[in-house]
N, C-alpha and C. Protein backbone atom coordinates (compact mmCIF):
# COMPACT_ATOMS: atom_id res chain seq x y z
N UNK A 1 56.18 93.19 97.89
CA UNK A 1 57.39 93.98 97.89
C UNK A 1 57.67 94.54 99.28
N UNK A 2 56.95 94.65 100.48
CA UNK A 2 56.81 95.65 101.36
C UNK A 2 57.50 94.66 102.25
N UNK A 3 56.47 93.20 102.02
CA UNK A 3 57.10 91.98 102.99
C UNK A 3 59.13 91.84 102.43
N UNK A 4 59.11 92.17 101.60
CA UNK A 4 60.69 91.71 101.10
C UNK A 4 61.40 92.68 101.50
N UNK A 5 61.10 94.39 101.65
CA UNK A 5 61.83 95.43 102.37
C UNK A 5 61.77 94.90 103.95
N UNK A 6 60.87 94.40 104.45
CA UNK A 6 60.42 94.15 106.12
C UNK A 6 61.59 93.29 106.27
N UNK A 7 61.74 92.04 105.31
CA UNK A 7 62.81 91.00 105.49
C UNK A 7 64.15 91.44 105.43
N UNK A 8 64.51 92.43 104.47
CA UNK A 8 65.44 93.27 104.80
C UNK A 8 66.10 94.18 105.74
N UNK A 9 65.14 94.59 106.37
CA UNK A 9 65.27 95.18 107.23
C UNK A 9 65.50 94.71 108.52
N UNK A 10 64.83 93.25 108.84
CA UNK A 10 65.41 92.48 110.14
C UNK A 10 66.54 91.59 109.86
N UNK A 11 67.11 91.43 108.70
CA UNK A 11 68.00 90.55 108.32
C UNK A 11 69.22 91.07 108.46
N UNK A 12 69.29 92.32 107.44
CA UNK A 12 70.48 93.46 107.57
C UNK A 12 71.15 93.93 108.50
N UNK A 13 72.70 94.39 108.79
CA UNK A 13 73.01 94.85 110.09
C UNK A 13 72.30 96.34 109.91
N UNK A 14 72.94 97.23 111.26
CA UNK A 14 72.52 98.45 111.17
C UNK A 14 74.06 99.02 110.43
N UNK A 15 73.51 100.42 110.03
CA UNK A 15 72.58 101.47 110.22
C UNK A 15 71.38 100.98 108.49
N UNK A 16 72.00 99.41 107.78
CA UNK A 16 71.01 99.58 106.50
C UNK A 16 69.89 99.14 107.49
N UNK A 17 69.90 98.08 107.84
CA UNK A 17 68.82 97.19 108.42
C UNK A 17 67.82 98.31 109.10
N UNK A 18 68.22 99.80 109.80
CA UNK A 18 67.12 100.27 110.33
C UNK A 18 66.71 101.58 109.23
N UNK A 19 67.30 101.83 108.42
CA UNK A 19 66.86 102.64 107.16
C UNK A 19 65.70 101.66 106.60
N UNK A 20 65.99 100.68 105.88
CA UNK A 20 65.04 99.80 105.59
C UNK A 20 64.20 99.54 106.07
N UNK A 21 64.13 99.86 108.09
CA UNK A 21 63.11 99.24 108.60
C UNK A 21 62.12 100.73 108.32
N UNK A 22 62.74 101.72 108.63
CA UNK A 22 61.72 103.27 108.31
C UNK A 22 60.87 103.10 106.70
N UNK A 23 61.72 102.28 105.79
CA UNK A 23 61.32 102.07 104.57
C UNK A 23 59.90 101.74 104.81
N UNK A 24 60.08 100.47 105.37
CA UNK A 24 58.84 99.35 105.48
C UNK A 24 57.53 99.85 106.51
N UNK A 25 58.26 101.04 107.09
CA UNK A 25 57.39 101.39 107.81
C UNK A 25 56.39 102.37 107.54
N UNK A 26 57.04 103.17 106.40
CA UNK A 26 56.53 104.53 105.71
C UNK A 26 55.60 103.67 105.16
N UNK A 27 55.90 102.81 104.07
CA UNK A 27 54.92 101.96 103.09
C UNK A 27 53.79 101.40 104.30
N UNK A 28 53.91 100.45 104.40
CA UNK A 28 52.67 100.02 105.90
C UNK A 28 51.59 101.26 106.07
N UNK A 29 52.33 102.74 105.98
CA UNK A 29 51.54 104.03 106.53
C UNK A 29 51.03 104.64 105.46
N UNK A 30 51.25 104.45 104.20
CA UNK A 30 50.64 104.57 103.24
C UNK A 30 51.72 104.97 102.16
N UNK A 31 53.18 105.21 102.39
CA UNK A 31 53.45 105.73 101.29
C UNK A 31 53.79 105.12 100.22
N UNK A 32 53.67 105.58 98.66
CA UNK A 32 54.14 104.05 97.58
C UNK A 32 55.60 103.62 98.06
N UNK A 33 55.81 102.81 97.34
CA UNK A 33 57.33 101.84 97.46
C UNK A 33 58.16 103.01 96.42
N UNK A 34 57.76 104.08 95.58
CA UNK A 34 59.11 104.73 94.82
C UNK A 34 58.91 105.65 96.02
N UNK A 35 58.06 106.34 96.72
CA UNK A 35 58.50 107.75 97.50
C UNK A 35 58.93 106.85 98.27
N UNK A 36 59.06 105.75 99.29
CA UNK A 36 59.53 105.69 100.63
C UNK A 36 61.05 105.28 100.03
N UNK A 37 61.15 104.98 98.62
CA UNK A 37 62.92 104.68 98.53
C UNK A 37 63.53 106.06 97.89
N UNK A 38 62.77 107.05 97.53
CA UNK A 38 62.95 108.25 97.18
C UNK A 38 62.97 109.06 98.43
N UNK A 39 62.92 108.85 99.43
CA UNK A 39 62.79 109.69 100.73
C UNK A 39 64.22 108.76 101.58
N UNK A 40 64.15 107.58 101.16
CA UNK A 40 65.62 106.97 101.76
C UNK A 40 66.98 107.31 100.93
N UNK A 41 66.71 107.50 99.80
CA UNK A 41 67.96 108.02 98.97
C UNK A 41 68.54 109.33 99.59
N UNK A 42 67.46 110.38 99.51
CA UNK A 42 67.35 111.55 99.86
C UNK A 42 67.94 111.99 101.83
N UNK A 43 67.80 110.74 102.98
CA UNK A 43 68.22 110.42 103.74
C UNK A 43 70.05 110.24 103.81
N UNK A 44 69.93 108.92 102.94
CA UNK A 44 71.23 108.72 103.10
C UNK A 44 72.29 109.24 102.27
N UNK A 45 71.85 109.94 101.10
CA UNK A 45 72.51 110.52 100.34
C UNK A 45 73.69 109.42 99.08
N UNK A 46 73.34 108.16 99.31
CA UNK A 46 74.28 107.52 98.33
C UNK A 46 73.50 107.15 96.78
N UNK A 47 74.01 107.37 96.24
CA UNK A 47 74.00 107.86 94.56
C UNK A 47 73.50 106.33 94.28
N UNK A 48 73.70 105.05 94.74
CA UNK A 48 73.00 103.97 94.49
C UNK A 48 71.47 104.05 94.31
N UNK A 49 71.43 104.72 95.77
CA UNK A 49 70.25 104.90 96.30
C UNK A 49 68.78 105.72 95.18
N UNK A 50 69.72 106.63 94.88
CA UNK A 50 68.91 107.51 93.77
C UNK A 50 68.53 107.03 92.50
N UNK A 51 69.82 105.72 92.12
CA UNK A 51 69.30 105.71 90.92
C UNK A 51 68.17 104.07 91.28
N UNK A 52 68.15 103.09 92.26
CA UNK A 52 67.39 102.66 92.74
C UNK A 52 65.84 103.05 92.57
N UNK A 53 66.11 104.49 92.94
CA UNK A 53 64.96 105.22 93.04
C UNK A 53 63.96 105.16 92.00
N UNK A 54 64.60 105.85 90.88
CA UNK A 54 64.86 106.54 89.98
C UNK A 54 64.31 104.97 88.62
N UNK A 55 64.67 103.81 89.33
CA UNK A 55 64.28 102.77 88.22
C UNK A 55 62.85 102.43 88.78
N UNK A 56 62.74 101.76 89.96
CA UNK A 56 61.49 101.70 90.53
C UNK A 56 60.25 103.08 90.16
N UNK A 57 60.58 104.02 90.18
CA UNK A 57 60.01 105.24 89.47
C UNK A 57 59.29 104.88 88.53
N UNK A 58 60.56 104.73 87.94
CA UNK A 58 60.05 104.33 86.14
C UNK A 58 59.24 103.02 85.63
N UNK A 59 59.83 102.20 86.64
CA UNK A 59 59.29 100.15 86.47
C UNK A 59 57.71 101.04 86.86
N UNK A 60 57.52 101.76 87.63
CA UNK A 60 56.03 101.75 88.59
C UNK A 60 54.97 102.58 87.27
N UNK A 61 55.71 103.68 86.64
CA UNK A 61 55.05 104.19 85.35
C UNK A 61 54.81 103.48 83.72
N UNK A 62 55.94 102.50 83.65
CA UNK A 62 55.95 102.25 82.46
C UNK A 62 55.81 100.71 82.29
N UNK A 63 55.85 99.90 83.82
CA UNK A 63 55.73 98.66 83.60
C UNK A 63 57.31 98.10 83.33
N UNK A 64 57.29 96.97 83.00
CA UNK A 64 58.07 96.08 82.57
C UNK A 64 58.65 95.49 83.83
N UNK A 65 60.06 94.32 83.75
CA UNK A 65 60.76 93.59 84.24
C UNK A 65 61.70 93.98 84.98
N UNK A 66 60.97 93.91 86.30
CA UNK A 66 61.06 94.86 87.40
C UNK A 66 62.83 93.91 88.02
N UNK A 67 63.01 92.62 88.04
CA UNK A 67 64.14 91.80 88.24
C UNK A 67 65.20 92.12 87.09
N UNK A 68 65.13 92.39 85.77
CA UNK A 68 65.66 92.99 84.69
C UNK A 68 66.21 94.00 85.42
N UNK A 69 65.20 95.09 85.47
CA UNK A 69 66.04 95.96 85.94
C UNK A 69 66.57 96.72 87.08
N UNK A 70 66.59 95.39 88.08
CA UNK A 70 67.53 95.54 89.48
C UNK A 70 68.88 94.98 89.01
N UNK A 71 68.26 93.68 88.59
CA UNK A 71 69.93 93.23 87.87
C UNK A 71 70.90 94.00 86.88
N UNK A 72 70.50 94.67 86.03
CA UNK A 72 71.04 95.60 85.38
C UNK A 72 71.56 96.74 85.81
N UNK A 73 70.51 97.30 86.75
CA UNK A 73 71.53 97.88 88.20
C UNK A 73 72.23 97.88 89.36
N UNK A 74 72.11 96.52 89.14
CA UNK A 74 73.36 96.03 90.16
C UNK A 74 74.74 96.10 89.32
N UNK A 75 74.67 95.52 88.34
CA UNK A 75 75.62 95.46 87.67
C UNK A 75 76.31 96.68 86.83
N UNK A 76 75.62 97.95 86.68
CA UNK A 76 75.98 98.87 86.57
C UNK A 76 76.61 99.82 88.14
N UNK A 77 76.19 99.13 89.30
CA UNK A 77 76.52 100.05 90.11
C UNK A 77 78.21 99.09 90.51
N UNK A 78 77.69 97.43 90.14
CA UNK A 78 79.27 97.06 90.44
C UNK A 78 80.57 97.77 89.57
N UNK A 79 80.01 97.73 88.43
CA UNK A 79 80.88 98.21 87.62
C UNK A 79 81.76 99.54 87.67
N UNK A 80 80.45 100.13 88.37
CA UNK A 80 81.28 101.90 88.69
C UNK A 80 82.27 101.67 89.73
N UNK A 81 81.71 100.60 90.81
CA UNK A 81 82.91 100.47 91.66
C UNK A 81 84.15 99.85 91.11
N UNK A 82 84.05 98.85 90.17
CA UNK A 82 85.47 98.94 89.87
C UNK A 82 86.06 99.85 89.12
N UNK A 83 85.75 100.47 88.10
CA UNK A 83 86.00 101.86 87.38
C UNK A 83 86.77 102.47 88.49
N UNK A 84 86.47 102.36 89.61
CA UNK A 84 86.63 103.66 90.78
C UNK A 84 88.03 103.28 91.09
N UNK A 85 87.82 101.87 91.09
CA UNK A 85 89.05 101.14 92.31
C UNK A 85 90.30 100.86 91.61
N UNK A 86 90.08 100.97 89.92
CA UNK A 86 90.83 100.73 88.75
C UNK A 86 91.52 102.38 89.20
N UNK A 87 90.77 103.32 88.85
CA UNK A 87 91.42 104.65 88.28
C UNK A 87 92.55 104.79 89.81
N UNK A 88 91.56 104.78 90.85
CA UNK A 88 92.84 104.61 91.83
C UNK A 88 93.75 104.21 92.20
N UNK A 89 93.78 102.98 91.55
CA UNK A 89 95.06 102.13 91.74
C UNK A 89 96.10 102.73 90.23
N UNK A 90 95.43 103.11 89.50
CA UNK A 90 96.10 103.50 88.11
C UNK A 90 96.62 105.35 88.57
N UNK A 91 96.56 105.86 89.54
CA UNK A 91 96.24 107.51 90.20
C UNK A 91 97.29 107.46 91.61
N UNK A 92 97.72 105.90 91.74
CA UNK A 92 98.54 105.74 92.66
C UNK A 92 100.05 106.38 92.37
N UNK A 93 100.76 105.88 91.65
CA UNK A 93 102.00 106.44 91.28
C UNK A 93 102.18 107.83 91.43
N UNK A 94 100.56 108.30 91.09
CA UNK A 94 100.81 110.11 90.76
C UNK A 94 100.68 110.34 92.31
N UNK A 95 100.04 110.01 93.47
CA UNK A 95 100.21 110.43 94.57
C UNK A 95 101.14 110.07 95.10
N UNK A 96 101.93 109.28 95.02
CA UNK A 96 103.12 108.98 96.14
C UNK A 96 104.22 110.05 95.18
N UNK A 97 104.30 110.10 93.66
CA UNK A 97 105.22 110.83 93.63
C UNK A 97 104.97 112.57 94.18
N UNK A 98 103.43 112.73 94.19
CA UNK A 98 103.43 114.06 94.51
C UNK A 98 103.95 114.38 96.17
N UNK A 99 103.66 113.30 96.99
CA UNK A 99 103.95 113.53 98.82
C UNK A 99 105.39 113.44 98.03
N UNK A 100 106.86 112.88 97.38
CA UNK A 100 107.98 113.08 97.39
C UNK A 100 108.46 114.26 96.94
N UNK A 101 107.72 114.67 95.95
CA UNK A 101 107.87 115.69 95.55
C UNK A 101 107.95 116.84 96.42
N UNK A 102 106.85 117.06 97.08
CA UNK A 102 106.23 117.91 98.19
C UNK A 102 107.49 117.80 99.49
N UNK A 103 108.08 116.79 99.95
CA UNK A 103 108.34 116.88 101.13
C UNK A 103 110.15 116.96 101.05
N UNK A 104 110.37 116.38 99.51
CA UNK A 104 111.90 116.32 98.94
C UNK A 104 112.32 117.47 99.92
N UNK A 105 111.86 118.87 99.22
CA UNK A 105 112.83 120.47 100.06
C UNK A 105 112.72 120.48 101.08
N UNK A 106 111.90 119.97 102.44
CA UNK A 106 112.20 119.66 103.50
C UNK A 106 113.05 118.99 104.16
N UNK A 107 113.02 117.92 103.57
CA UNK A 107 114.21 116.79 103.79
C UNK A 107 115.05 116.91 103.83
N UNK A 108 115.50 117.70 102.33
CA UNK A 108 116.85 117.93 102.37
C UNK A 108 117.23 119.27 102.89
N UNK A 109 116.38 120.06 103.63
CA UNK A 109 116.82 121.05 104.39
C UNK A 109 117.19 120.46 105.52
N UNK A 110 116.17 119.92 105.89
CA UNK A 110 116.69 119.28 107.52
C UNK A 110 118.30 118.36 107.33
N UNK A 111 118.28 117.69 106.14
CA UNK A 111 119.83 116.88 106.42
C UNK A 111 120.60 117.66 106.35
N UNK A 112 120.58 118.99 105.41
CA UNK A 112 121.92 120.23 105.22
C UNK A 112 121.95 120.60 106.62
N UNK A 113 121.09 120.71 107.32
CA UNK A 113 120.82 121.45 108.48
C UNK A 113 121.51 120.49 110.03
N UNK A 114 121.53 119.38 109.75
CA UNK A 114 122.07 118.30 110.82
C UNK A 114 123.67 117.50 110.21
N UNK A 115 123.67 117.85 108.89
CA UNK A 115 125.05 117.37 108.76
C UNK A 115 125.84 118.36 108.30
N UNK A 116 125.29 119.74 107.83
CA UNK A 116 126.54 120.94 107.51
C UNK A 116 125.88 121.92 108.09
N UNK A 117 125.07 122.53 109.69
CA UNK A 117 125.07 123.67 110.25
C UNK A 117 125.93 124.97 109.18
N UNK A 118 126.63 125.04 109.12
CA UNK A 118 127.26 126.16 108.51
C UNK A 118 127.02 126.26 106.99
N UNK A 119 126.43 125.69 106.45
CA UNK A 119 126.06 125.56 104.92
C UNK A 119 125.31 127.18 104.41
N UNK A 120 124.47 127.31 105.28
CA UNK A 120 123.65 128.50 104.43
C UNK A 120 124.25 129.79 105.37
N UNK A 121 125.35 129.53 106.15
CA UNK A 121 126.10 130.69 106.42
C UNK A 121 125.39 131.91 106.99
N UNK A 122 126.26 132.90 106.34
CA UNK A 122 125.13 134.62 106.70
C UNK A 122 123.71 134.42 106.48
N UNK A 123 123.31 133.69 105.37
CA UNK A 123 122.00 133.91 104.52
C UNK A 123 120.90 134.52 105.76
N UNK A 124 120.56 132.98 106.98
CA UNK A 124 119.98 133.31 107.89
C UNK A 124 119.74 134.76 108.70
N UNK A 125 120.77 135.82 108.41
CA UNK A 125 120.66 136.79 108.85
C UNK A 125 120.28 137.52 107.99
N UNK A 126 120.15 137.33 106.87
CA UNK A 126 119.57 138.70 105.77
C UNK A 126 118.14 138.64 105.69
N UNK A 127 117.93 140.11 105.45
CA UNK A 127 116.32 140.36 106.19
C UNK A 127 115.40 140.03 105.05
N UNK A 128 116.08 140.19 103.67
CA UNK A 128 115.09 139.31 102.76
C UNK A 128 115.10 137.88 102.83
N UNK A 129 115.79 137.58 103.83
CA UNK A 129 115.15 135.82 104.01
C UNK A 129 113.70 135.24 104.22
N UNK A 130 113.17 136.37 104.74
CA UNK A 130 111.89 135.41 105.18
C UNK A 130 110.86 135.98 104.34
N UNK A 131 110.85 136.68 103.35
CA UNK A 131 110.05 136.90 102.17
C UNK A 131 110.18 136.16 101.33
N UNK A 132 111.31 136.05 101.05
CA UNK A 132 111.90 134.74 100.12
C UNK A 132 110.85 133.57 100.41
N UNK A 133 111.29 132.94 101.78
CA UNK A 133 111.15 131.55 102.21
C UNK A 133 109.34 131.86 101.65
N UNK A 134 108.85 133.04 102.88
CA UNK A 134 107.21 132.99 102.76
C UNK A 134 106.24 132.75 100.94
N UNK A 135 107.22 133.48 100.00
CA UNK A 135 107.16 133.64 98.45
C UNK A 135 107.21 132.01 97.68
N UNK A 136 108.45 131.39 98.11
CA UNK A 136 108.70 129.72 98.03
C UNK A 136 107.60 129.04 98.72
N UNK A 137 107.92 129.14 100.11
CA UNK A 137 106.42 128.68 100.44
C UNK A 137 105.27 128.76 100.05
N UNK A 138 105.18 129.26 99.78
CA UNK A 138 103.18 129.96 98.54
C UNK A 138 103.54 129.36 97.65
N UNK A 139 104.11 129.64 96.93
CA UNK A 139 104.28 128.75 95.70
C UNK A 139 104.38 127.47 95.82
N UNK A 140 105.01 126.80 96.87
CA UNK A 140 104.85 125.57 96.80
C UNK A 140 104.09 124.75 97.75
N UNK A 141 103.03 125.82 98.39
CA UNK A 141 101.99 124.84 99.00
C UNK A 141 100.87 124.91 97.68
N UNK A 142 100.93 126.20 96.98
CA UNK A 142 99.83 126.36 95.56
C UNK A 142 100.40 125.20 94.51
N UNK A 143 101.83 124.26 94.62
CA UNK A 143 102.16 123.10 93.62
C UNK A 143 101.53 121.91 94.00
N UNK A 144 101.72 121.85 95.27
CA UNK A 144 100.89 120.78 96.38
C UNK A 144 99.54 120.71 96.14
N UNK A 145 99.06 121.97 96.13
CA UNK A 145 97.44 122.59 95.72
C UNK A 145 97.05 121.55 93.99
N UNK A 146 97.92 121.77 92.84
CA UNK A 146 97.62 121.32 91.83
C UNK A 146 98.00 119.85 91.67
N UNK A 147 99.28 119.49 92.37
CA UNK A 147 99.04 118.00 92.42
C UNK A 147 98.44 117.61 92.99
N UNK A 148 97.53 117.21 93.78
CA UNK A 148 96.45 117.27 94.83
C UNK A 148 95.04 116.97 93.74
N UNK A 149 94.92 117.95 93.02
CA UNK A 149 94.18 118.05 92.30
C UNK A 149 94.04 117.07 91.00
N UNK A 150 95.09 116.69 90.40
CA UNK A 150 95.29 116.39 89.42
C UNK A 150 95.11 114.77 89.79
N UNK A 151 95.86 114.12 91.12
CA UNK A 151 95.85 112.91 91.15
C UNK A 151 94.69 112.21 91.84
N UNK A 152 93.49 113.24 92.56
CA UNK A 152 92.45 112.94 92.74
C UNK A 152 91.57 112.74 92.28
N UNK A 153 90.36 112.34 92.23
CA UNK A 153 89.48 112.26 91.35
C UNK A 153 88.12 112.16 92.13
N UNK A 154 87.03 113.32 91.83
CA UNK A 154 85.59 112.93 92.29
C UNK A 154 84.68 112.18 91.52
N UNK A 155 84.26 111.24 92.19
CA UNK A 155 83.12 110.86 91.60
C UNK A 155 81.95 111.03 91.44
């Protein structure tokens, strides 16, 4: 197994190829094959990585079909990626309508503003104007705030 991380590791570009090579190198120095991929998860921080971990762990305590269950996690980790790439493309509509949404009252301030100057008249001079605007504004960077929210998604 140590020779097949080593092969990995000169085969791979960087930055996997030299994670892998620290892999192969920890093991060589004594550490088992679950801590040195439990210390690379923990490195790179990707959630593959952990549950990688996390099977080798278990293959190393309980035995069994150690190719079983890489393949089974490969195919569970492909799967999340499309799940991912699905919901986003299905999460699309809701973001482009939220940037129109969001930028609509701008827009059409600036065109009132370049094709009828005189449209909002006195208003500009009344001193509750800019409480107003600052009050609208809050409120609608806090709408921005919830669509934002709504059409994102963590994984």
């Amino acid at each position: 197994a140590s020779v097949a991380i080593g092969l990995v590791a000169r085969e791979m570009p960087d930055p996997l190829g030299t994670e892998f090579g620290i892999v192969s190198d920890e093991i060589t120095f004594g550490l088992s094959m679950e801590q040195a991929v439990r210390k690379l998860s923990q490195r790179v921080g990707f959630e593959g990585l952990h549950l990688l971990s996390v099977s080798l762990s278990i293959q190393a305590k309980t035995g069994g079909n150690l190719t079983g269950i890489l393949s089974n996690l490969s195919s569970v980790l492909r799967e999340r990626q499309k799940l991912r790439m699905k919901i986003r493309a299905l999460s699309a509509e809701g973001r482009v309508s939220a940037w129109i949404i969001s930028l609509f009252p701008i827009v059409i301030f600036l065109i009132l503003q370049l094709v009828a100057p005189a449209y909002y008249g006195t208003v500009w001079g009344d001193p509750i104007i800019l409480p107003v605007f600052l009050i609208f504004g809050t409120w609608a960077l806090f709408g921005d705030f919830i669509m934002y929210r709504m059409v994102n998604f963590d994984f």
